[in-house]
C-alpha atoms as a PDB file:
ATOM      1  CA  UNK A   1     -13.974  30.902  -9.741  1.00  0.00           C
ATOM      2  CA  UNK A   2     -14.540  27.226  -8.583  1.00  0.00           C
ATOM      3  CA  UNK A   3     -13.856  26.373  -5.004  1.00  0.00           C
ATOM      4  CA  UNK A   4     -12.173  22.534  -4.459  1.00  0.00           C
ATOM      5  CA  UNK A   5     -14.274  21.373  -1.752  1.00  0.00           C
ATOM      6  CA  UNK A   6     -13.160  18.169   0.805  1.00  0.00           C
ATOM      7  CA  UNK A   7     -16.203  17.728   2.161  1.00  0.00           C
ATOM      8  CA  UNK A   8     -16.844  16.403   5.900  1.00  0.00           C
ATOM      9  CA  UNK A   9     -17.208  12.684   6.980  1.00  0.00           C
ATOM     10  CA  UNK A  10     -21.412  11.730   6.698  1.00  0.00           C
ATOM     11  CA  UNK A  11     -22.147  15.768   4.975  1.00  0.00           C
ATOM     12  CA  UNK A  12     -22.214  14.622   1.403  1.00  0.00           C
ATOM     13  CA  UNK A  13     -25.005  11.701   0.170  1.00  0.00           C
ATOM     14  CA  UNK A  14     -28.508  10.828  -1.240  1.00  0.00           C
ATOM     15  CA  UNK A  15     -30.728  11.279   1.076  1.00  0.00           C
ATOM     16  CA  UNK A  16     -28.188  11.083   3.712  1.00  0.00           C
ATOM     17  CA  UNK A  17     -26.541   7.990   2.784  1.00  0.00           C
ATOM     18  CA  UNK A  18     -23.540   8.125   0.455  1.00  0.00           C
ATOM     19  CA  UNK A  19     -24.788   6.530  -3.002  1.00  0.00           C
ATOM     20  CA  UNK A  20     -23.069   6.462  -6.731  1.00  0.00           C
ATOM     21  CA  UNK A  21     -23.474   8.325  -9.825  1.00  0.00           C
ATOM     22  CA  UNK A  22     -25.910   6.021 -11.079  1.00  0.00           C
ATOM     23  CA  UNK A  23     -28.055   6.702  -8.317  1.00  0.00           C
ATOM     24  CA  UNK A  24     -28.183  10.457  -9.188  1.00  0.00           C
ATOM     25  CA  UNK A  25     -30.445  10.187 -11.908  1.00  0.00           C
ATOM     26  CA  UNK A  26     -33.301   9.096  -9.973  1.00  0.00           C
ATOM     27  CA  UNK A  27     -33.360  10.341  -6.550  1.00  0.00           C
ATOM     28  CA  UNK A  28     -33.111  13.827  -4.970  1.00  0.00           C
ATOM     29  CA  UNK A  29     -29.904  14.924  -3.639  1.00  0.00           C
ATOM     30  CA  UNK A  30     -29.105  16.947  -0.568  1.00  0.00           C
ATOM     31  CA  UNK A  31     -26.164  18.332   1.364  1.00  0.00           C
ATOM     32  CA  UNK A  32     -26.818  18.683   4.763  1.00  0.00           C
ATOM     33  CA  UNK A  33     -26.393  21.966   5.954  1.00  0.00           C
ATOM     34  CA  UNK A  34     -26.012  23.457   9.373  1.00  0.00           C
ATOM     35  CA  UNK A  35     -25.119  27.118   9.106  1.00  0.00           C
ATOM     36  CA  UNK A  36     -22.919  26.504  12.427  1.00  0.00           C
ATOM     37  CA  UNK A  37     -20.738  23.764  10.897  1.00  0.00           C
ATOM     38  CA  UNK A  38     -18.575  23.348   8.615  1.00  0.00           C
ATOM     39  CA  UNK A  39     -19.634  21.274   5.776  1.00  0.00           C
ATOM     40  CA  UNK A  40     -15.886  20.749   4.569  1.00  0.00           C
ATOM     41  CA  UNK A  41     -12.644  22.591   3.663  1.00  0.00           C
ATOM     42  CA  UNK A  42     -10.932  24.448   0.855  1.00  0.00           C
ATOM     43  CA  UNK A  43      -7.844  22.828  -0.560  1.00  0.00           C
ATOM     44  CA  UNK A  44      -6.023  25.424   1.256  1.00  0.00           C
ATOM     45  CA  UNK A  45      -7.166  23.625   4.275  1.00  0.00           C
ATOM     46  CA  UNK A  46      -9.615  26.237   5.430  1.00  0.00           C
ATOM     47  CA  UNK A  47     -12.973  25.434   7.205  1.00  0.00           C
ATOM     48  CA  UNK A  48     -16.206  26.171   4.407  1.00  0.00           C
ATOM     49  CA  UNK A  49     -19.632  26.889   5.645  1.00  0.00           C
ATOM     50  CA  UNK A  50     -22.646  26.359   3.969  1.00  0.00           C
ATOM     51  CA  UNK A  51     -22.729  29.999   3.211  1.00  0.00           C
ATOM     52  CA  UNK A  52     -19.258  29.720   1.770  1.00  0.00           C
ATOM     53  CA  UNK A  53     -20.542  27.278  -1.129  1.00  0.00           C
ATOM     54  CA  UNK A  54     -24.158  28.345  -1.853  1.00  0.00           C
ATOM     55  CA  UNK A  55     -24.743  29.540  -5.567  1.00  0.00           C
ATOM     56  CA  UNK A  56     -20.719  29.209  -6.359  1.00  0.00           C
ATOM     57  CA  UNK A  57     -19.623  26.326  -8.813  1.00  0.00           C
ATOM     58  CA  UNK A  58     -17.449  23.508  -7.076  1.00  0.00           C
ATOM     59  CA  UNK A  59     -15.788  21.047  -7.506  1.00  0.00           C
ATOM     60  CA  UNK A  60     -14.936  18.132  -5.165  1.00  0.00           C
ATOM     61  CA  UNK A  61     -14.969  14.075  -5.202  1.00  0.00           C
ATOM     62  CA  UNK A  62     -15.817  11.589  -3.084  1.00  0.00           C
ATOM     63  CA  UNK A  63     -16.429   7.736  -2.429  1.00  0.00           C
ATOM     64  CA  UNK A  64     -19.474   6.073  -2.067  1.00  0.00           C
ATOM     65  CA  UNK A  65     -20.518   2.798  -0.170  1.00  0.00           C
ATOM     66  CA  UNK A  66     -19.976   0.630  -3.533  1.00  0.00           C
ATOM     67  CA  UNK A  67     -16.463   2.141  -3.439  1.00  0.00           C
ATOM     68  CA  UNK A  68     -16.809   3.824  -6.175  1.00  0.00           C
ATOM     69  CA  UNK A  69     -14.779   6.965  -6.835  1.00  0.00           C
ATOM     70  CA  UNK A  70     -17.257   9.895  -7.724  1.00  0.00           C
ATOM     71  CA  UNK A  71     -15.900  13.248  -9.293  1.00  0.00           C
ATOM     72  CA  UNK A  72     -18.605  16.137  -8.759  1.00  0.00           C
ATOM     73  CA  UNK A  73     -18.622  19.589 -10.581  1.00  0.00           C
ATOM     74  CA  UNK A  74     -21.783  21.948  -9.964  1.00  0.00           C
ATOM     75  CA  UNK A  75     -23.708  24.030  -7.457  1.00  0.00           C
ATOM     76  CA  UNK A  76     -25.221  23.680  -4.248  1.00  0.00           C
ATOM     77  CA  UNK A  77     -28.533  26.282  -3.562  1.00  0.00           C
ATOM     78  CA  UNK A  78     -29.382  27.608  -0.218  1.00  0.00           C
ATOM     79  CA  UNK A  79     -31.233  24.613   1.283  1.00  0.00           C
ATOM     80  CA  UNK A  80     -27.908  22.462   0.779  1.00  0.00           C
ATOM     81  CA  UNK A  81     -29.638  20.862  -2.703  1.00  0.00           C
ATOM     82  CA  UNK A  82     -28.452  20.296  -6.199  1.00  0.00           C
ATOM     83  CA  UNK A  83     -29.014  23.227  -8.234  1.00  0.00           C
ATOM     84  CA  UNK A  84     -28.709  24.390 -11.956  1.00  0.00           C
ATOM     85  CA  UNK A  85     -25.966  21.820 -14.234  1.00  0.00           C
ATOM     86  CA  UNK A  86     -24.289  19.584 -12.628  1.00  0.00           C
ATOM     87  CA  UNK A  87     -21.395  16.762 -13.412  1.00  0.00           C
ATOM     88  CA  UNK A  88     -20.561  13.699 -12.036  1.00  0.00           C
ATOM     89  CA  UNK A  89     -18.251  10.832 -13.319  1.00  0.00           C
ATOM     90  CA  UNK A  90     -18.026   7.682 -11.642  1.00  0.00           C
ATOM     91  CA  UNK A  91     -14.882   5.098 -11.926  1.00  0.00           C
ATOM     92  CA  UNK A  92     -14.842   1.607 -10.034  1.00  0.00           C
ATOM     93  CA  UNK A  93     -11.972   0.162  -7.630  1.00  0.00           C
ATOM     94  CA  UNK A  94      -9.613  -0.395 -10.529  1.00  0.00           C
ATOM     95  CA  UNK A  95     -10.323   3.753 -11.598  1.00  0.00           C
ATOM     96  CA  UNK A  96     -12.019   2.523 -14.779  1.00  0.00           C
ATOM     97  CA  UNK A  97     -14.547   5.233 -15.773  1.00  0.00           C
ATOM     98  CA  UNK A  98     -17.710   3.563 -15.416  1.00  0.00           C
ATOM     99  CA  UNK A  99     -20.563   6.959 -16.110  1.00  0.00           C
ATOM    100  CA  UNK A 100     -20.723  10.166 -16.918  1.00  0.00           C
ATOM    101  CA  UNK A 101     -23.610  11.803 -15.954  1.00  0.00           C
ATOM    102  CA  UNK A 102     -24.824  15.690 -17.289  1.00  0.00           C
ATOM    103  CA  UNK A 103     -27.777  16.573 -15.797  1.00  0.00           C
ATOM    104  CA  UNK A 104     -29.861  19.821 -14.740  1.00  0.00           C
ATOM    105  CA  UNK A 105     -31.366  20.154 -11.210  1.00  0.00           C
ATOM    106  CA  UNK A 106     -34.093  22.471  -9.674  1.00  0.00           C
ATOM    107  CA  UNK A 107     -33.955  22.659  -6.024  1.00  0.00           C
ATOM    108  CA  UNK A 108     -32.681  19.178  -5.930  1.00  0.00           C
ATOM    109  CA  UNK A 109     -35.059  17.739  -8.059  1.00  0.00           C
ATOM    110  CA  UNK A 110     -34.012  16.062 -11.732  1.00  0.00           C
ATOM    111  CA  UNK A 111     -35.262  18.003 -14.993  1.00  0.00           C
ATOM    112  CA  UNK A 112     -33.263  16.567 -17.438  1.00  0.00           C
ATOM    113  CA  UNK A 113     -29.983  14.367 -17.727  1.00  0.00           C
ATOM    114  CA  UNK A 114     -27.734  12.240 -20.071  1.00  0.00           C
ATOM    115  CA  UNK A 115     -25.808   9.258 -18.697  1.00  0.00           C
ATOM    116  CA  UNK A 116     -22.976   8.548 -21.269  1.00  0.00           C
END
């Protein structure tokens, strides 16, 4: 099962700023999670918690402060980081695919990766 995730304003970004794919390769990623708060919603419209997305494959997208339009497929662990094989394509303002990026992450930190 993958869960569509819209993720809340300021939850999602590298090292809590919002950055693009290309920025993935090098630097750690992490959610931030507060067990009390929603970190987004379903697209059924219904609140997720941290709890609700931890270990599960999603799926969600997202802009960054480039405005570039990133599409995210992978797992979350329970400290709100990157974990296990991840996706994430990147298109600029005029949706023109610009990376792909396959990569494998260990508690948020890089082991391996392909930008195509």
């Amino acid at each position: 099962m993958i869960i569509c995730v819209t993720f809340s304003q300021g939850s999602m970004g590298v090292n809590g700023s919002p950055a693009s794919a290309i920025l993935f390769t090098s630097m750690p990623f992490t959610l931030d999670f507060d067990d009390d708060n929603p970190v987004g919603e379903s697209e059924h419209g219904e609140e997720l918690f941290p709890g609700d997305i931890v270990g599960k494959s999603i799926y969600t997208s997202f802009y960054d402060n480039n405005g570039f339009l990133n599409w995210f497929y992978g797992r979350f662990n329970e400290n709100g980081q990157w974990d296990g094989n991840v996706v994430l394509n990147a298109f600029c303002g005029n949706g023109n695919l610009i990376a792909i990026l396959e990569a494998t992450y260990q508690n948020g930190v890089l082991v391996a990766d392909e930008l195509i």
